[in-house]
C-alpha atoms as a PDB file:
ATOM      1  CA  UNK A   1     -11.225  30.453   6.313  1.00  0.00           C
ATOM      2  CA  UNK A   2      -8.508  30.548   3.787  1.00  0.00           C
ATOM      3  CA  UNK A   3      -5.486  30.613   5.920  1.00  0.00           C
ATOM      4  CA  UNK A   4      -7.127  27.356   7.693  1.00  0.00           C
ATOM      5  CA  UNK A   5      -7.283  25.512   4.051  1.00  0.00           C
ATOM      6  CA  UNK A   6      -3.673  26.596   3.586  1.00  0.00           C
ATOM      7  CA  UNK A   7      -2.595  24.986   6.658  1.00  0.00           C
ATOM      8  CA  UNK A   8      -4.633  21.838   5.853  1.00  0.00           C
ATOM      9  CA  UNK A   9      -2.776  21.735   2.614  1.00  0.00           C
ATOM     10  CA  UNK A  10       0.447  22.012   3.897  1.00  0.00           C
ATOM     11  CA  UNK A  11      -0.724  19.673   6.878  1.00  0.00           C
ATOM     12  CA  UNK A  12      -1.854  17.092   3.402  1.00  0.00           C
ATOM     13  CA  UNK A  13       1.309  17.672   1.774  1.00  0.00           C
ATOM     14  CA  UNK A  14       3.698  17.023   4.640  1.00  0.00           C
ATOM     15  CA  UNK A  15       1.849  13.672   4.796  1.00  0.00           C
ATOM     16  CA  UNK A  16       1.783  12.647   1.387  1.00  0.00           C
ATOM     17  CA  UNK A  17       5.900  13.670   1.202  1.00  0.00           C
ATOM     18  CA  UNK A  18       6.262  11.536   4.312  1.00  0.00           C
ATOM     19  CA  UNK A  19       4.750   8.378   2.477  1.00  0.00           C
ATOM     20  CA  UNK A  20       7.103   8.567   0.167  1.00  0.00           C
ATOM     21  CA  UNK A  21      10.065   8.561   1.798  1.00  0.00           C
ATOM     22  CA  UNK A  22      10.945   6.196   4.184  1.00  0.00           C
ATOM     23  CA  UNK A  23      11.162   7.760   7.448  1.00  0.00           C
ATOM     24  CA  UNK A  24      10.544   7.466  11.129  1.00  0.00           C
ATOM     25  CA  UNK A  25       8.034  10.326  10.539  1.00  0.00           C
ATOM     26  CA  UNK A  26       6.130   7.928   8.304  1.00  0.00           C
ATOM     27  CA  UNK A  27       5.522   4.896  10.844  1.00  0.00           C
ATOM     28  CA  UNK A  28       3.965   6.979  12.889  1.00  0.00           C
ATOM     29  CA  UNK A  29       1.579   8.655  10.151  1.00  0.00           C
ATOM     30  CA  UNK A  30       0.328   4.919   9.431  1.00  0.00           C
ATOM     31  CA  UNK A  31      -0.085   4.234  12.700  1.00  0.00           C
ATOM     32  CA  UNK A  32      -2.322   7.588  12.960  1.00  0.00           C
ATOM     33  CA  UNK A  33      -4.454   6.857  10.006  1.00  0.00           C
ATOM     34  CA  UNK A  34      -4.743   3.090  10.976  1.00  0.00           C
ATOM     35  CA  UNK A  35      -5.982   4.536  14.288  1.00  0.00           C
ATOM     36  CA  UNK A  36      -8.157   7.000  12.241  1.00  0.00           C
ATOM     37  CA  UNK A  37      -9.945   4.127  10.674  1.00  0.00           C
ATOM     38  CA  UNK A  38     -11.234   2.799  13.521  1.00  0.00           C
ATOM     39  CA  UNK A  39     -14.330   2.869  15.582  1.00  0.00           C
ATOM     40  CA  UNK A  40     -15.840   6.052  14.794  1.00  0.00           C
ATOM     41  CA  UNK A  41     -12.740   7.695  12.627  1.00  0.00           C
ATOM     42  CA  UNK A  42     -14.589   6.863   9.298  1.00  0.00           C
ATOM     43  CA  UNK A  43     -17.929   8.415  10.389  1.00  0.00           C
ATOM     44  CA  UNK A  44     -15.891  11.583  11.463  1.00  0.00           C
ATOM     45  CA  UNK A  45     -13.855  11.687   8.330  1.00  0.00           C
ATOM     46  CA  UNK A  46     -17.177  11.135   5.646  1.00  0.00           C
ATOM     47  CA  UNK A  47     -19.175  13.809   8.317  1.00  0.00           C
ATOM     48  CA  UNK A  48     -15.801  16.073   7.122  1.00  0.00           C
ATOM     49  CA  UNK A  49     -15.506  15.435   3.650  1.00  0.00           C
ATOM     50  CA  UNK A  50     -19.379  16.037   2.881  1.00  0.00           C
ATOM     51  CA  UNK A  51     -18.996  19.379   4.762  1.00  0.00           C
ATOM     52  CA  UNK A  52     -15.733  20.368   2.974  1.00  0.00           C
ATOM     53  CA  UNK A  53     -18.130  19.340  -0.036  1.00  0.00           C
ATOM     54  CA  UNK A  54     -21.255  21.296   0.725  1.00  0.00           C
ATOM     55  CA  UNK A  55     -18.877  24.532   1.259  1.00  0.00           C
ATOM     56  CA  UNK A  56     -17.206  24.060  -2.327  1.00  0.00           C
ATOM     57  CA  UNK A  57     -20.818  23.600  -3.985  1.00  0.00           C
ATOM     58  CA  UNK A  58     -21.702  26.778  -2.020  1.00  0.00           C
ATOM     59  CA  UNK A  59     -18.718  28.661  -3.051  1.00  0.00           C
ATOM     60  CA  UNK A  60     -19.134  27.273  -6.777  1.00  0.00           C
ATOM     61  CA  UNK A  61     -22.692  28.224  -7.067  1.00  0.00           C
ATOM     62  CA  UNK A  62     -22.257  31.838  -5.498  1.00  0.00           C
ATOM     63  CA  UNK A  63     -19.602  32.218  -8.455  1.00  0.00           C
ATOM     64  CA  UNK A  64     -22.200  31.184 -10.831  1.00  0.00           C
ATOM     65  CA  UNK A  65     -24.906  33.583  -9.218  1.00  0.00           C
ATOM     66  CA  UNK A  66     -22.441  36.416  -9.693  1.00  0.00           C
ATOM     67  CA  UNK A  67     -21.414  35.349 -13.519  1.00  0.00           C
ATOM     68  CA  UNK A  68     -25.229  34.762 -14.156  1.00  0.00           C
ATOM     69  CA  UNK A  69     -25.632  38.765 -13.011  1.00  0.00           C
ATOM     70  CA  UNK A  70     -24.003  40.361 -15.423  1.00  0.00           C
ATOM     71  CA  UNK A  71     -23.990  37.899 -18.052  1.00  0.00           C
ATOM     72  CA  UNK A  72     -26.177  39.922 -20.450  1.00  0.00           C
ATOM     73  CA  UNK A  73     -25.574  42.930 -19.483  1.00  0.00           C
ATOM     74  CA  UNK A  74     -22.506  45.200 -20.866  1.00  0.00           C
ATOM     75  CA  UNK A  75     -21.291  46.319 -17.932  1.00  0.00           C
ATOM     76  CA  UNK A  76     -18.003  45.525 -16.490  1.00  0.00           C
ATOM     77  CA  UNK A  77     -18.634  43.903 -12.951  1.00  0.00           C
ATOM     78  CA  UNK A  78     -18.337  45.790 -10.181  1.00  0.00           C
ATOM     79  CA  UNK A  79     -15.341  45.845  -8.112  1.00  0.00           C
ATOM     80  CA  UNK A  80     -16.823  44.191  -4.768  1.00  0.00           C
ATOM     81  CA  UNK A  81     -18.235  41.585  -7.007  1.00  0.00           C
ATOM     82  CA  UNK A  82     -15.148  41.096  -8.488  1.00  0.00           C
ATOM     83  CA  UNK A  83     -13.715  40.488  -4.819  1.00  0.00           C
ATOM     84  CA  UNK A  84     -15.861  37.954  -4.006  1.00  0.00           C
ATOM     85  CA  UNK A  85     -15.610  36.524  -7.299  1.00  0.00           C
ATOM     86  CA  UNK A  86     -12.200  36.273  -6.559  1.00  0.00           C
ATOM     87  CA  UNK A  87     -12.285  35.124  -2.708  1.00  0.00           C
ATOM     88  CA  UNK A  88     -14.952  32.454  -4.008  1.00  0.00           C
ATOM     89  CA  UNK A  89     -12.919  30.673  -6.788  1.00  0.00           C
ATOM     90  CA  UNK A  90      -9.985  30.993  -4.398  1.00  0.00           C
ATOM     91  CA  UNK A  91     -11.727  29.539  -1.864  1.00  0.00           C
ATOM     92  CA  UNK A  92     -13.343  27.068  -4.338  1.00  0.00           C
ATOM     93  CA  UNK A  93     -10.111  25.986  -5.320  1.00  0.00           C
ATOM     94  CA  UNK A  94      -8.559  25.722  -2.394  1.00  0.00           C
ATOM     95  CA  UNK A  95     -11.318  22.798  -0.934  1.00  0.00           C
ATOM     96  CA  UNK A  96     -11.017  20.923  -4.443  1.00  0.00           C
ATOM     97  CA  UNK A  97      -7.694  20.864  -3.737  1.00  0.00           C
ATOM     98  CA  UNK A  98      -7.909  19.676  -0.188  1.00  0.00           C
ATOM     99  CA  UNK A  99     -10.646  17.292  -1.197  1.00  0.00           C
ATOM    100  CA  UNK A 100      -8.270  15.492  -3.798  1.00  0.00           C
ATOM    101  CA  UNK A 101      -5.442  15.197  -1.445  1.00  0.00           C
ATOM    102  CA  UNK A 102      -7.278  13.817   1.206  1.00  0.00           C
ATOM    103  CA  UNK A 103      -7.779  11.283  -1.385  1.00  0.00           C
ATOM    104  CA  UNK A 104      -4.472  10.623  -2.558  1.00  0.00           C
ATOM    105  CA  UNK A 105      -3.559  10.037   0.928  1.00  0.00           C
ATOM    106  CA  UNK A 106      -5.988   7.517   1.373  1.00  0.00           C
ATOM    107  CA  UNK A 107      -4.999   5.949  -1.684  1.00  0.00           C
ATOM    108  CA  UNK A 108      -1.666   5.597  -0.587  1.00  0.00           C
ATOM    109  CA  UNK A 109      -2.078   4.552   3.049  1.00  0.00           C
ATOM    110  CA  UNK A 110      -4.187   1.846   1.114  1.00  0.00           C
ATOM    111  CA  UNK A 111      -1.464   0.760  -0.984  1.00  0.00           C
ATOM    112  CA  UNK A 112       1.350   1.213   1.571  1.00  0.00           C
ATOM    113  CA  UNK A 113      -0.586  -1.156   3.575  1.00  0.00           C
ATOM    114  CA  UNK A 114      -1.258  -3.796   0.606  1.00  0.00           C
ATOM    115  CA  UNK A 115       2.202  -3.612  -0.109  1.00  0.00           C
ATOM    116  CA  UNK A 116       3.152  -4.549   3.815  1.00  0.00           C
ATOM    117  CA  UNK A 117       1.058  -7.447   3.396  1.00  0.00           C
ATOM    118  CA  UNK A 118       2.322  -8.730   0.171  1.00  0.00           C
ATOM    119  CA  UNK A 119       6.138  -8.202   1.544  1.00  0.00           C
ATOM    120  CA  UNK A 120       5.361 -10.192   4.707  1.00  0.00           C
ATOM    121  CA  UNK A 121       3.556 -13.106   2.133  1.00  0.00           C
ATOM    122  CA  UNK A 122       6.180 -13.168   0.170  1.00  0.00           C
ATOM    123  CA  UNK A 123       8.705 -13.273   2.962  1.00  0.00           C
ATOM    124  CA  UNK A 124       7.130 -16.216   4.698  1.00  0.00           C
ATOM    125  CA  UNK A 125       6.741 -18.191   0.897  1.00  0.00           C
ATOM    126  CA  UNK A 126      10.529 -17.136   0.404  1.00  0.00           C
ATOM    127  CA  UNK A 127      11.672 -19.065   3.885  1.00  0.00           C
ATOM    128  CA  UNK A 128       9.190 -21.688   3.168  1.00  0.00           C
ATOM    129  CA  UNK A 129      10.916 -22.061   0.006  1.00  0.00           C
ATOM    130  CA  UNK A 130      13.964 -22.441   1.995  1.00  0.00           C
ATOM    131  CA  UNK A 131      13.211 -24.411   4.245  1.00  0.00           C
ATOM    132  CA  UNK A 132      12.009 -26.912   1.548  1.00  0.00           C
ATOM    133  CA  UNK A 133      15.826 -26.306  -0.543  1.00  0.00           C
ATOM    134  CA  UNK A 134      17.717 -27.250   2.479  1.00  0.00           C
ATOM    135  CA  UNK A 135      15.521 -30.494   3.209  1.00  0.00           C
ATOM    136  CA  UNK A 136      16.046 -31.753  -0.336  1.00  0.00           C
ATOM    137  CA  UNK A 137      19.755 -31.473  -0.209  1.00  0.00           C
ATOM    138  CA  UNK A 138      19.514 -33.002   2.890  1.00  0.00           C
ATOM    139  CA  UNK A 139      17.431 -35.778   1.540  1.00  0.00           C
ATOM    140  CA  UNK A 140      19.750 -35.807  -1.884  1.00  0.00           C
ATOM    141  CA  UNK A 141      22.628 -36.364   0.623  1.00  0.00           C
ATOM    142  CA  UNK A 142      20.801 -38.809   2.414  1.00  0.00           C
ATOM    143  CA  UNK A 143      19.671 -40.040  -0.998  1.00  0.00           C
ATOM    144  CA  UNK A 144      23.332 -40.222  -2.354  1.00  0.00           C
ATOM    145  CA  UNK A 145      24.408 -42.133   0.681  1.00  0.00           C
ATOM    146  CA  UNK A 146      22.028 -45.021   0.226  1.00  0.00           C
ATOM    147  CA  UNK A 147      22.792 -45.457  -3.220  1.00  0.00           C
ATOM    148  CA  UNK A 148      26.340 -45.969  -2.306  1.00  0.00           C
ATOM    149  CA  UNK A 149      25.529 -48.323   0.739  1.00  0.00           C
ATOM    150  CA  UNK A 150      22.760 -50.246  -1.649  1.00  0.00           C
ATOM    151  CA  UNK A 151      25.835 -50.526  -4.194  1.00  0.00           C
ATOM    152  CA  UNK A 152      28.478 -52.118  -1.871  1.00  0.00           C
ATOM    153  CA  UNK A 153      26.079 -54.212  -0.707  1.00  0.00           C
ATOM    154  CA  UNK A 154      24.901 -55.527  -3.766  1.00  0.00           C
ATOM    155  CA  UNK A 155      28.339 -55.914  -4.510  1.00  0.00           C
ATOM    156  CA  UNK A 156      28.890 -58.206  -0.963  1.00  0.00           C
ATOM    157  CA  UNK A 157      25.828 -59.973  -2.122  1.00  0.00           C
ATOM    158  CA  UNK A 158      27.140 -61.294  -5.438  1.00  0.00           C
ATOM    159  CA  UNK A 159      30.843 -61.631  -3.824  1.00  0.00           C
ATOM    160  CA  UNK A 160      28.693 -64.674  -1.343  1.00  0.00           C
ATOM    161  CA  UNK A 161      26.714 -65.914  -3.918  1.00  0.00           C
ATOM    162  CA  UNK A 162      29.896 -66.787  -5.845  1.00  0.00           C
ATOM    163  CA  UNK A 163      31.667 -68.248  -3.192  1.00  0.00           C
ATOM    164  CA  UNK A 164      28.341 -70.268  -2.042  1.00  0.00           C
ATOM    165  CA  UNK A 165      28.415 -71.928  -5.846  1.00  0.00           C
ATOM    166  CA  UNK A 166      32.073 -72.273  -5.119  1.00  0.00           C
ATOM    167  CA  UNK A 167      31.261 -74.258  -2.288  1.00  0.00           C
ATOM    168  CA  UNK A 168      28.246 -76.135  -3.465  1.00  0.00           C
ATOM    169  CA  UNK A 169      30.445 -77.551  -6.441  1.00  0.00           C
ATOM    170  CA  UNK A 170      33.171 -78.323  -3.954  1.00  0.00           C
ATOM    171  CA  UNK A 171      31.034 -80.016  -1.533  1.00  0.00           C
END
């Protein structure tokens, strides 16, 4: 039993390091748990953790039976009780352990995931934003333009109004 909670850990570990760096190794441990999640992956994984559960309220109460026996008494425990003392508070331990890293890694597929999403948002605002940049210099250009054209002709306009009163007083 212990040398399959080891492995776990170490199988927990490897995952958690591979979330943090960014590696080909961690693509494909999203993809696993987003897999995981689905269909019946959550009823398998809560089935797990409430087992992995029982066993560490089993192992924490037979440590309590065994304190509870020679609690009163002045006698030094016994040395087989003081081997399963010691297996059950390793093993106690050891499924603690495993519970609360099977937690962190869910916390941080869950954040790895939000964070995904946020980067593509913010992406997509970020060419929006460009996109709406490069159409107002395009309509400042456009903008600039006019003015200029509205300018000479205004300035055509009062050139033939002047020479129509120049021609209404000759005529």
């Amino acid at each position: 039993m212990l040398q399959l909670l080891y492995a776990v850990i170490f199988a927990e570990m490897l995952m958690i390091t591979s979330f943090l760096f960014k590696t080909p190794l961690r693509k494909l441990v999203i993809m696993a748990l987003n897999t995981a999640k689905r269909g019946r992956g959550p009823v398998v994984v809560k089935t797990i953790t409430v087992m992995l559960a029982v066993m560490l309220a089993s192992a924490l109460y037979s440590i309590y039976k065994i304190r509870c026996r020679y609690m009163g008494s002045v006698t030094i425990i016994d040395p087989t009780d003081q081997v399963l003392l010691s297996n059950h508070l390793l093993q106690a331990s050891l499924l603690g352990f495993v519970l609360f890293l099977s937690l962190v890694i869910d916390r941080l597929h869950r954040y790895i995931r939000e964070l995904r999403v946020l980067r593509k948002t913010m992406e997509s605002i970020k060419n929006q934003n460009r996109s709406l940049e490069s159409s107002k210099s395009v309509s400042a250009l456009e903008n600039k333009t006019l003015k200029e054209e509205i300018g000479a002709l205004r300035f055509k306009i009062e050139n033939l109004e002047s020479e129509c009163q120049v021609k209404r007083k000759q005529g």
